[in-house]
Protein backbone atom coordinates (compact mmCIF):
# COMPACT_ATOMS: atom_id res chain seq x y z
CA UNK A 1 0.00 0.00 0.00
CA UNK A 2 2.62 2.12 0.78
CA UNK A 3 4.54 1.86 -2.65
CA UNK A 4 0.87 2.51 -4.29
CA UNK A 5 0.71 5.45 -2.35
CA UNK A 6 4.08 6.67 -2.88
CA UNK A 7 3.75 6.14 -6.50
CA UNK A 8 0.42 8.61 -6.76
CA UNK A 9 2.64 11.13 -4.41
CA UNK A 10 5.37 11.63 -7.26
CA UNK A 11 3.37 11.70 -10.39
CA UNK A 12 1.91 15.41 -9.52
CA UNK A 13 6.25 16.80 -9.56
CA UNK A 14 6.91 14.74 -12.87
CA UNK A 15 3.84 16.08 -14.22
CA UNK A 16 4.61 20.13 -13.63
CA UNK A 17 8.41 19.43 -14.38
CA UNK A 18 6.78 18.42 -17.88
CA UNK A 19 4.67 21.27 -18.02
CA UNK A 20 7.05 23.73 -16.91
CA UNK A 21 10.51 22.36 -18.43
CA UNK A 22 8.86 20.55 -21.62
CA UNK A 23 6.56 22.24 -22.98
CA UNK A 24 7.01 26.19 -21.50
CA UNK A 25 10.67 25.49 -21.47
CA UNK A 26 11.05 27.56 -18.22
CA UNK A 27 14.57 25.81 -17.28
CA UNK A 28 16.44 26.68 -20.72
CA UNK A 29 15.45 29.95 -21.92
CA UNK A 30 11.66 28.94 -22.96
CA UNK A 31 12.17 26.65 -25.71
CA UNK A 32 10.09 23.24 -24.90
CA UNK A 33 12.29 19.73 -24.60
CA UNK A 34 10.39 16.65 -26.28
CA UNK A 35 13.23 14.81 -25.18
CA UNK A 36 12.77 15.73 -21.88
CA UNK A 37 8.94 15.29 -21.97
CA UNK A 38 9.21 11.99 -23.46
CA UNK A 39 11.52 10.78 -20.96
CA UNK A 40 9.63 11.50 -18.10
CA UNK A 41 6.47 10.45 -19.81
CA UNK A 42 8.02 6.76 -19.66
CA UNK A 43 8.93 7.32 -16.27
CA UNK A 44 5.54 8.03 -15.56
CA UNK A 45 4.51 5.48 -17.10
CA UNK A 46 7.01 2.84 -15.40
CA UNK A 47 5.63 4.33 -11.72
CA UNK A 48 2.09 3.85 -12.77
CA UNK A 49 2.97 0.27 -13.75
CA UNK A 50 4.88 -0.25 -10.28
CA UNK A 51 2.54 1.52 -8.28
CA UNK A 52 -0.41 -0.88 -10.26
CA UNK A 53 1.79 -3.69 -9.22
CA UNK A 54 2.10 -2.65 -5.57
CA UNK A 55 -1.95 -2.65 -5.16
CA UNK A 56 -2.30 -5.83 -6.58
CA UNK A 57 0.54 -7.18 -4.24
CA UNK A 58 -1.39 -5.62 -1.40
CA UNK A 59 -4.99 -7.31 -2.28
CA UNK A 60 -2.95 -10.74 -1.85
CA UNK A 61 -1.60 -10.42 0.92
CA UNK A 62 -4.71 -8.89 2.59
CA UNK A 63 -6.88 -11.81 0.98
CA UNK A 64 -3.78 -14.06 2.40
CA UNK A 65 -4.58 -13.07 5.83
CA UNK A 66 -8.39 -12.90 6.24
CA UNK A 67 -7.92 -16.99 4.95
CA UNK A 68 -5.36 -17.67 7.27
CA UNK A 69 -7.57 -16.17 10.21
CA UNK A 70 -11.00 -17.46 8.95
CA UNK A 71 -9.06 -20.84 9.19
CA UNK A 72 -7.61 -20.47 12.62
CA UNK A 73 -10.88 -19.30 14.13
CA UNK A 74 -12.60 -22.40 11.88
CA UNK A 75 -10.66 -25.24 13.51
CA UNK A 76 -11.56 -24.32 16.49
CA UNK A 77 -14.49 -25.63 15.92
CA UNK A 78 -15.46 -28.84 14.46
CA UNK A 79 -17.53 -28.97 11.73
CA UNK A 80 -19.87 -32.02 10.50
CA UNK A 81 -21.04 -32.98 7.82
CA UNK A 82 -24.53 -34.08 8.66
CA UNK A 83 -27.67 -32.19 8.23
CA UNK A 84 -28.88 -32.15 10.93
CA UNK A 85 -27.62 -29.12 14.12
CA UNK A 86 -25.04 -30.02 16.13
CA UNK A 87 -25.19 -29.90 19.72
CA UNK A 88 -22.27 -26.97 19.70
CA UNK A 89 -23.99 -23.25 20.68
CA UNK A 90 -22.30 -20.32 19.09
C-alpha cells in the first residue's frame, strides 16, 4: 500500500516538471524539450505500472490473511457434515 501510495505522491512533480521544463521550457530559456517530456512520460509510465503492481501485491496479501484467520478461528471448531444441528452453541 505504501509503494501505491508513494507512487500517486510523485506523479503530480513529474507532471509540472513536464509542463514547466517541456513544454514552456522555463529551465532553458523557454524553448520546450520533447526529449525531456518523453523521458519523463516513460517514467511516468514505469511508476504507474509499479505503483499498479504494488496494489495488486497488497490485495494478496490482505486476501492471504483474512484466509489464514477465517481458518484459525474455523478449527476451532469442528464442523460435521450431517444435516442435521449439532449440539455446539455459538
Amino acid at each position: 500500500m505504501v509503494g501505491e501510495v508513494m507512487m500517486d505522491l510523485v506523479q503530480p512533480g513529474i507532471m509540472s516538471r513536464i509542463v514547466d521544463d517541456g513544454v514552456l521550457g522555463l529551465g532553458n530559456g523557454g524553448a520546450g524539450d520533447l526529449h525531456l517530456i518523453l523521458v519523463l512520460g516513460l517514467q511516468m509510465i514505469a511508476l504507474v505500472l509499479f505503483g499498479g503492481l504494488c496494489g495488486s501485491l497488497n490485495n494478496v496479501f490482505v486476501h492471504l490473511s483474512g484466509q489464514n484467520i477465517g481458518k484459525s478461528s474455523v478449527s476451532e471448531r469442528p464442523m460435521t457434515s450431517s444435516s442435521r444441528p449439532s449440539s455446539v452453541s455459538w
